[in-house]
C-alpha atoms as a PDB file:
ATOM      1  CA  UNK A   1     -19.374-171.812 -33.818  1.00  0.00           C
ATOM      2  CA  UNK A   2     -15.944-174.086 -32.180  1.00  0.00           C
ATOM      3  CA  UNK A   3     -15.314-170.402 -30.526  1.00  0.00           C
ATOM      4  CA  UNK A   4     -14.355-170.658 -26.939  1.00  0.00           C
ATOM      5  CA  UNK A   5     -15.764-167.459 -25.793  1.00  0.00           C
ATOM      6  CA  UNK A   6     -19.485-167.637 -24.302  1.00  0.00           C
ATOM      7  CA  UNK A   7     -21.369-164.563 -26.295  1.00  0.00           C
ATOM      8  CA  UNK A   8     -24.677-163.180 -27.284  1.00  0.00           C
ATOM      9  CA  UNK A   9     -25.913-163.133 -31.145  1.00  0.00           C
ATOM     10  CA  UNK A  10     -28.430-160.942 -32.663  1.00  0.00           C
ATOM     11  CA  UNK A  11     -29.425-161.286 -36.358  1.00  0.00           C
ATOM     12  CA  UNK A  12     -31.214-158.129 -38.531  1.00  0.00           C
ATOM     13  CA  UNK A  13     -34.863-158.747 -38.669  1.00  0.00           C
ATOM     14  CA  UNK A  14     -34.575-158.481 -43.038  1.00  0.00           C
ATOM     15  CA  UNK A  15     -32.253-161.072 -43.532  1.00  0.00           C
ATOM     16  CA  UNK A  16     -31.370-160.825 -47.131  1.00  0.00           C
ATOM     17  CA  UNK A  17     -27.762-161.994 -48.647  1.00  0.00           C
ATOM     18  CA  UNK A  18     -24.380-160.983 -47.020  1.00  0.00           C
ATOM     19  CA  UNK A  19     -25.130-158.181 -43.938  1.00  0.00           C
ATOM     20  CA  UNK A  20     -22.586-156.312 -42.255  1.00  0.00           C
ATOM     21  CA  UNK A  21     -21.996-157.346 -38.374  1.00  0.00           C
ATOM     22  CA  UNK A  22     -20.700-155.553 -35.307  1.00  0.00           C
ATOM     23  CA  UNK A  23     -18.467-157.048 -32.468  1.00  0.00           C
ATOM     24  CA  UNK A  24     -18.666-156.047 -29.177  1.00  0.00           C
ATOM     25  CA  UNK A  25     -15.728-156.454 -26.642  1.00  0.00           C
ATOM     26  CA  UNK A  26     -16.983-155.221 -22.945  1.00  0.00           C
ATOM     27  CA  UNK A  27     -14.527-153.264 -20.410  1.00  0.00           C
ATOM     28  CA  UNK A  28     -12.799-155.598 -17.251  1.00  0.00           C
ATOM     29  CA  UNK A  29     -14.955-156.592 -14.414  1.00  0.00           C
ATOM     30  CA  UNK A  30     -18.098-156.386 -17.276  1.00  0.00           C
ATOM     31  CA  UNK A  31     -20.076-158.744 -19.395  1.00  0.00           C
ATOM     32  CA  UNK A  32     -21.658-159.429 -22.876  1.00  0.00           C
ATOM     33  CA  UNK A  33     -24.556-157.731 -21.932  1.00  0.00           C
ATOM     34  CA  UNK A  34     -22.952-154.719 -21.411  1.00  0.00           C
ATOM     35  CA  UNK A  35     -22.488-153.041 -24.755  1.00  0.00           C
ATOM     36  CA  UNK A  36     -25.428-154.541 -26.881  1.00  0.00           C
ATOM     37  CA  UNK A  37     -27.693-151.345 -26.068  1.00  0.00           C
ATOM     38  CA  UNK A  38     -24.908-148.908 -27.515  1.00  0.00           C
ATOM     39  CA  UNK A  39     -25.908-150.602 -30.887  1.00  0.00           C
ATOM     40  CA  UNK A  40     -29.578-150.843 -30.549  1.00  0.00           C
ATOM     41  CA  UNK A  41     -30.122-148.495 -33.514  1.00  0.00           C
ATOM     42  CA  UNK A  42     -28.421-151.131 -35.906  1.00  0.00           C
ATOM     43  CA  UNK A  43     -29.752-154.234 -34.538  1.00  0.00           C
ATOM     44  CA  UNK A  44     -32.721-154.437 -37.736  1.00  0.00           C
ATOM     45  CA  UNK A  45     -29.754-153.956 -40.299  1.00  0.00           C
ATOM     46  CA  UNK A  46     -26.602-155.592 -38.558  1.00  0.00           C
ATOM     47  CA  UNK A  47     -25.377-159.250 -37.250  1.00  0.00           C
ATOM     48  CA  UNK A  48     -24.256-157.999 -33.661  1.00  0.00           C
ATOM     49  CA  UNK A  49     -21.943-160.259 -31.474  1.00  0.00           C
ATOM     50  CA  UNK A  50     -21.142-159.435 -27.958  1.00  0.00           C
ATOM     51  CA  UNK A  51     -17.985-161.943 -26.535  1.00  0.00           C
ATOM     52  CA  UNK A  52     -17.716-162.399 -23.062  1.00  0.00           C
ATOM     53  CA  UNK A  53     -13.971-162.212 -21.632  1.00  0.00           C
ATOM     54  CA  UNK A  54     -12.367-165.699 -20.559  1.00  0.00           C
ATOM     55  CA  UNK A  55     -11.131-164.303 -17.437  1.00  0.00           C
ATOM     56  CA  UNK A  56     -13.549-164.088 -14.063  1.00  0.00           C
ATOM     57  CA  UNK A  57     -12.733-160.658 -12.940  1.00  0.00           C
ATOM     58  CA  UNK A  58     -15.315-160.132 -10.013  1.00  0.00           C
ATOM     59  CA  UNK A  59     -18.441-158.869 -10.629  1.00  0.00           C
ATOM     60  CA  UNK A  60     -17.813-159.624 -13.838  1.00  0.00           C
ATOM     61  CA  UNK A  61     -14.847-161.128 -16.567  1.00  0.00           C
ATOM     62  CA  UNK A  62     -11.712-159.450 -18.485  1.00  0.00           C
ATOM     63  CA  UNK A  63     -10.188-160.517 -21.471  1.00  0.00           C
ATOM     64  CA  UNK A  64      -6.349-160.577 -20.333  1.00  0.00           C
ATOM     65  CA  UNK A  65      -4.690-159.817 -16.969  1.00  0.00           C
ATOM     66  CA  UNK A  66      -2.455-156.664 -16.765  1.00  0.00           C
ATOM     67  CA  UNK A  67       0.698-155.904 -14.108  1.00  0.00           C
ATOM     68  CA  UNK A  68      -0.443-152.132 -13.961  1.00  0.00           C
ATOM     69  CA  UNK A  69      -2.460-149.849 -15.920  1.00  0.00           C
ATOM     70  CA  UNK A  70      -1.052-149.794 -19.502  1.00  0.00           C
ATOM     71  CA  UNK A  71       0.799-152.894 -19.179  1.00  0.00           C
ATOM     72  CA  UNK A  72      -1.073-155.837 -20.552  1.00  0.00           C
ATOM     73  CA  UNK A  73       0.584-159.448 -20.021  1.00  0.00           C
ATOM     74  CA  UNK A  74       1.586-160.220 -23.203  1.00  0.00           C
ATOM     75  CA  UNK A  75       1.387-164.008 -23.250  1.00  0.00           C
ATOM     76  CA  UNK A  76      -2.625-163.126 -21.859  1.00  0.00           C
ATOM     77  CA  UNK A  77      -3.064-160.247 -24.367  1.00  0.00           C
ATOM     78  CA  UNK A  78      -1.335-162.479 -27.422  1.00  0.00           C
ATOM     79  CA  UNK A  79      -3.330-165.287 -26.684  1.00  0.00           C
ATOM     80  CA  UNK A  80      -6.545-163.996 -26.535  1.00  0.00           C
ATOM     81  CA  UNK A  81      -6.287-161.115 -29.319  1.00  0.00           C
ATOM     82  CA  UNK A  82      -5.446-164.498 -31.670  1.00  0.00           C
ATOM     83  CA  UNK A  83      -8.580-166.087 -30.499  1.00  0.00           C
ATOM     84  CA  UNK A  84     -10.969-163.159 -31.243  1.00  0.00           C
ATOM     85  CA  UNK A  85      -9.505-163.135 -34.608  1.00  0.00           C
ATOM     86  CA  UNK A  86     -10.005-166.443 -35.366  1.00  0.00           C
ATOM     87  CA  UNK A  87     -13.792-165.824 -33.786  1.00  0.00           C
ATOM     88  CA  UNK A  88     -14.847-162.856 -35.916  1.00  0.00           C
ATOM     89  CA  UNK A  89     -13.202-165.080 -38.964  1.00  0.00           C
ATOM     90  CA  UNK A  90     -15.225-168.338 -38.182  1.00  0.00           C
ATOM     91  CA  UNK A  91     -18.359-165.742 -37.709  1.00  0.00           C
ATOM     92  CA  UNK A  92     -17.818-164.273 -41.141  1.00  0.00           C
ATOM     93  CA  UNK A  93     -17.789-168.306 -43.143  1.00  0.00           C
ATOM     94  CA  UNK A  94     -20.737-169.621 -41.107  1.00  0.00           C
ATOM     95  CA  UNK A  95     -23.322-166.449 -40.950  1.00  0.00           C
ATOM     96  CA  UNK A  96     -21.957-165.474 -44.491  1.00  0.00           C
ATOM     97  CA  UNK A  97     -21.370-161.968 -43.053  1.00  0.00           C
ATOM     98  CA  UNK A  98     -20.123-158.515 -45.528  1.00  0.00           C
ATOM     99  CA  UNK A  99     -16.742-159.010 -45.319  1.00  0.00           C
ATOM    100  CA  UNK A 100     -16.526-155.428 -46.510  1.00  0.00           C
ATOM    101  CA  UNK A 101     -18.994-154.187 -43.776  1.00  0.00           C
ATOM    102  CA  UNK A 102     -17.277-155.604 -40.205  1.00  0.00           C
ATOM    103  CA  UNK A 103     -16.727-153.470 -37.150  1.00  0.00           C
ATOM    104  CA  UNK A 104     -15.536-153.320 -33.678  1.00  0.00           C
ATOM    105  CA  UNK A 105     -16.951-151.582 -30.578  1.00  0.00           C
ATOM    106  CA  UNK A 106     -14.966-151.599 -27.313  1.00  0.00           C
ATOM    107  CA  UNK A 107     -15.180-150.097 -24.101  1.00  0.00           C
ATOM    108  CA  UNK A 108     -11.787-149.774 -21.952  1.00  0.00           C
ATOM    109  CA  UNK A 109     -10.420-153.132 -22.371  1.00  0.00           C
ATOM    110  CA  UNK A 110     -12.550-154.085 -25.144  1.00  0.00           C
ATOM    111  CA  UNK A 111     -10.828-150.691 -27.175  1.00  0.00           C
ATOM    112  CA  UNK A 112      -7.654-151.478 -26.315  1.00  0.00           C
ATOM    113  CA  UNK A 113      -8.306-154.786 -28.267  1.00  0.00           C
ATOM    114  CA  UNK A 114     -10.325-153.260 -30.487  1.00  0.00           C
ATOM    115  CA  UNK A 115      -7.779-151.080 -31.439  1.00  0.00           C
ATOM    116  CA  UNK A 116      -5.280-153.792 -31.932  1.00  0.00           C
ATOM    117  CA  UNK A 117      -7.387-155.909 -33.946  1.00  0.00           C
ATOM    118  CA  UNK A 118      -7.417-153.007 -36.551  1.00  0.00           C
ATOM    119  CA  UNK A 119      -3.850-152.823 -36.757  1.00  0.00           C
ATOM    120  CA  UNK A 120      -3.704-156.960 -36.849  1.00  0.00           C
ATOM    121  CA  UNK A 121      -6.239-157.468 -39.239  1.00  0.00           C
ATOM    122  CA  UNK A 122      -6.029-155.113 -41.663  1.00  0.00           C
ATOM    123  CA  UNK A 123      -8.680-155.105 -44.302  1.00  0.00           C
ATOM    124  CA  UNK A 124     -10.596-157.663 -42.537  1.00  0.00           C
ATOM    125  CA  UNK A 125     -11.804-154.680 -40.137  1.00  0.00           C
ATOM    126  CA  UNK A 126     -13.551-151.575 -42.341  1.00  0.00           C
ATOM    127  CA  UNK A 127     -14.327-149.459 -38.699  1.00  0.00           C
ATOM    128  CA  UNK A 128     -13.639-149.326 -35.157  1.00  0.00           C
ATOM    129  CA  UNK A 129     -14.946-147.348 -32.193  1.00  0.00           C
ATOM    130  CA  UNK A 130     -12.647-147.387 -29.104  1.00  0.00           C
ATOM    131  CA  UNK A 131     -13.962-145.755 -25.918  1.00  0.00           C
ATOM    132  CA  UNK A 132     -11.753-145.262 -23.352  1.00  0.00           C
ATOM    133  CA  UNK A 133      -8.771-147.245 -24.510  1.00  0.00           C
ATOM    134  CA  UNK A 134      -5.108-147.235 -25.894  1.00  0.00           C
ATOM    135  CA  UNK A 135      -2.679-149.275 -27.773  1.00  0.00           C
ATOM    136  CA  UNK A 136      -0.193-151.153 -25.709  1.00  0.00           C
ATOM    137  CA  UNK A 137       3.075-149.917 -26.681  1.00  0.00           C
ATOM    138  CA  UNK A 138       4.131-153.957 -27.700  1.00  0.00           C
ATOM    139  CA  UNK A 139       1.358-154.109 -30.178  1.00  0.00           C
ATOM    140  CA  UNK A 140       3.033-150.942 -32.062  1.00  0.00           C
ATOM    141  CA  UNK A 141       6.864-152.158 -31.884  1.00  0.00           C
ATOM    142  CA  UNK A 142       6.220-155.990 -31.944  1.00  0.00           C
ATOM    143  CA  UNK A 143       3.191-156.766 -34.164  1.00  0.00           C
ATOM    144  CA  UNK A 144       2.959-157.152 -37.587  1.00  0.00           C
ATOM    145  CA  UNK A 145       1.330-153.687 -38.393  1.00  0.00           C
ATOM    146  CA  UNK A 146      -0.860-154.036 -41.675  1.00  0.00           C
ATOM    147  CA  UNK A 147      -2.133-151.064 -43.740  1.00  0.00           C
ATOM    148  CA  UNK A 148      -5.141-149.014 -42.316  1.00  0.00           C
ATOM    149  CA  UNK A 149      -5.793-146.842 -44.753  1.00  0.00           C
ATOM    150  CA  UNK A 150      -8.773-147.942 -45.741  1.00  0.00           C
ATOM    151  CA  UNK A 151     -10.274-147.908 -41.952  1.00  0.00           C
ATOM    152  CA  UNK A 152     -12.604-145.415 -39.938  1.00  0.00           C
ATOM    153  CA  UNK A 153     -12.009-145.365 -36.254  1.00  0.00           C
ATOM    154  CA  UNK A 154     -13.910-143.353 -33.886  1.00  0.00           C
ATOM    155  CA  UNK A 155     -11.840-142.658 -31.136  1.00  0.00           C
ATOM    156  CA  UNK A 156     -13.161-140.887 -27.146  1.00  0.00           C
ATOM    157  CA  UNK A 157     -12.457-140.579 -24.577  1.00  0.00           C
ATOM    158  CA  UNK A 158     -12.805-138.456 -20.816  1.00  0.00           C
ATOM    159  CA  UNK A 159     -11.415-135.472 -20.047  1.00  0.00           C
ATOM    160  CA  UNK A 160     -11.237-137.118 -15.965  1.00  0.00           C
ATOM    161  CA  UNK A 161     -10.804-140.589 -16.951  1.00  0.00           C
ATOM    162  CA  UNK A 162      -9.378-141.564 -13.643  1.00  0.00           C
ATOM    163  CA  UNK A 163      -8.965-144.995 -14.664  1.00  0.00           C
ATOM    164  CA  UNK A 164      -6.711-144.606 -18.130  1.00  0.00           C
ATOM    165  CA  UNK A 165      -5.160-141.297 -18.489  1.00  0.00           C
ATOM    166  CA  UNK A 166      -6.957-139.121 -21.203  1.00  0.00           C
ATOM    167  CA  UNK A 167      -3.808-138.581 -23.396  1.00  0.00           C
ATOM    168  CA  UNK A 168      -3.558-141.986 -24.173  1.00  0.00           C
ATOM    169  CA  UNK A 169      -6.832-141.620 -26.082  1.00  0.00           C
ATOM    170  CA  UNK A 170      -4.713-138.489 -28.058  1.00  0.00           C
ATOM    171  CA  UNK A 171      -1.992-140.748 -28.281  1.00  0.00           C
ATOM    172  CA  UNK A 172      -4.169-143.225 -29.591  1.00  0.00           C
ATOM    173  CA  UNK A 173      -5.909-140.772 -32.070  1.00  0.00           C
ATOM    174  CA  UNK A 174      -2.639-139.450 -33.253  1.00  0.00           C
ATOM    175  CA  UNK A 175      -0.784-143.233 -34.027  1.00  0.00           C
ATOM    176  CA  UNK A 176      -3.753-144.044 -36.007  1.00  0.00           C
ATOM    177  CA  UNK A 177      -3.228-140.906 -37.962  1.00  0.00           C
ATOM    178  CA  UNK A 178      -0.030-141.529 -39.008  1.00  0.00           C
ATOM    179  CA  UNK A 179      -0.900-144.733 -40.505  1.00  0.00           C
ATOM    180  CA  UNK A 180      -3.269-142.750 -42.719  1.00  0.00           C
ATOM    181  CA  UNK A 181      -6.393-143.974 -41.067  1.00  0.00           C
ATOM    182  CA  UNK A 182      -9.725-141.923 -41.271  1.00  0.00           C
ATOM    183  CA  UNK A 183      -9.838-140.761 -37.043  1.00  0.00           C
ATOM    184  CA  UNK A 184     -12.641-139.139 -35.496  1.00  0.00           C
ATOM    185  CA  UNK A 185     -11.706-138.114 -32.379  1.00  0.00           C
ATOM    186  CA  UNK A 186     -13.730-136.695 -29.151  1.00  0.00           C
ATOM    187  CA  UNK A 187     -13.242-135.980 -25.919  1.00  0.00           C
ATOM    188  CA  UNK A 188     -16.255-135.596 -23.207  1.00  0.00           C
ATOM    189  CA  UNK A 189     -16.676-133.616 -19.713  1.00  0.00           C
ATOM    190  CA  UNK A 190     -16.759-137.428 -18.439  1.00  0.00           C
ATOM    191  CA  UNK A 191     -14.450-140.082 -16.384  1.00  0.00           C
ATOM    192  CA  UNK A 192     -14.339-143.620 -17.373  1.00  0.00           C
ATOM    193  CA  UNK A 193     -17.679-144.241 -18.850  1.00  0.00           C
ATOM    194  CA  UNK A 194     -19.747-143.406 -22.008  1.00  0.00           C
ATOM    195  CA  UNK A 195     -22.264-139.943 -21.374  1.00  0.00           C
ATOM    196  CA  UNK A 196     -25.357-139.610 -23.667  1.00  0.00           C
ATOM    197  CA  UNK A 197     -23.350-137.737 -25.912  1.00  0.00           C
ATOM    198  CA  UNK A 198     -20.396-139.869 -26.298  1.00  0.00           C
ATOM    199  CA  UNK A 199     -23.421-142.537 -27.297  1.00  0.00           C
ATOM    200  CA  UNK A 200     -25.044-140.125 -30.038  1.00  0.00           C
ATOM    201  CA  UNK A 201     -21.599-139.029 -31.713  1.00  0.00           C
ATOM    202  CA  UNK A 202     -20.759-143.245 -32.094  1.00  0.00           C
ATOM    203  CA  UNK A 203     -24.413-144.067 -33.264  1.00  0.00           C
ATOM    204  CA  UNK A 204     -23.726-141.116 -35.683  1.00  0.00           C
ATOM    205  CA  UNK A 205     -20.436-142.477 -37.113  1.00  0.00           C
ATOM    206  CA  UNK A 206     -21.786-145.763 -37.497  1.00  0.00           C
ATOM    207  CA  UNK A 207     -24.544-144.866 -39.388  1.00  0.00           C
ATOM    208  CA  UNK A 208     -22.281-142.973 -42.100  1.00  0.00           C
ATOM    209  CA  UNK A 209     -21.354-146.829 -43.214  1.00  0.00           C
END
């Protein structure tokens, strides 16, 4: 991989022709080992990649800078949502990943990229699960919006998320469903994290692919 970002690689245990592959993006102040035991269940049967953030954002990294809650820097944000395209592309040629079977997992700032990806990528991306996240309000007036229709995107969030406001995940949930795309959406007696349940529900929508 020429990818920039430092990250961790699993492969299934039955390697056997093209396998479908899940990308991890980690909330600010986190790491690449953050999310990888979300996905535990899938590690036999999935490529899983968990990207680090470029940024040092003590104790840990973020993958853009922001001047308040909600309000990404866009030169940061632009920059870095091209290079995790170009990543999950280069990771599809050289592991000869499904290109039909390719899905995103963020936390926080890792959904709010997550979710953008979707919009950005189109058919590249078949599901996404966003926890605690949004879409900045550039990505949906600026970008070049491609067709979801054919995506599934679990979307959650907490009903005392004192970190980003719990309409923006309804927000989120409803924007997504007016570009046709399949939403599952859920809400948990949580702040900004992911409860037990929140984990079973997204091991559960996974595992319907």
């Amino acid at each position: 991989m020429k990818s920039p970002f430092t990250f961790t690689h699993t492969t299934p245990t039955a390697e056997s022709g093209k396998q479908p592959a899940i990308f991890l993006l980690h909330g600010m102040g986190s790491n690449e080992e953050d999310l990888p035991q979300l996905v535990q269940d899938f590690k036999d049967s999935h490529h899983i990649f968990s990207l680090r953030g470029p940024i040092v954002s003590k104790p840990g990294y973020s993958y853009f800078t922001i001047e308040e809650i909600g309000k990404p820097i866009r030169s940061v944000f632009d920059e870095v949502l091209t290079y995790i395209q170009s990543f999950i592309h280069e990771a599809i040629a050289e592991f000869g990943l499904d290109e039909e079977q390719i899905y995103i997992l963020g936390f926080s700032q890792g959904a709010i990229l997550a979710q953008s990806l979707a919009v950005t990528m189109g058919d590249v991306i078949r599901g996404v699960v966003a926890l605690s996240g949004y879409v900045p309000d550039f990505v949906k007036t600026d970008y070049e919006i491609r067709a979801v229709d054919h995506l599934n995107i679990f979307i959650s969030h907490g009903e005392y998320d004192y970190i980003i406001p719990p309409h923006w995940g309804r927000e989120s949930k409803e924007y997504f469903e007016s570009l046709d795309a399949n939403v599952t959406f859920k809400s948990y007696n949580d702040g900004h994290g992911v409860t037990p349940e929140n984990h079973q529900d997204l091991v559960a929508f996974l595992r319907q692919f």
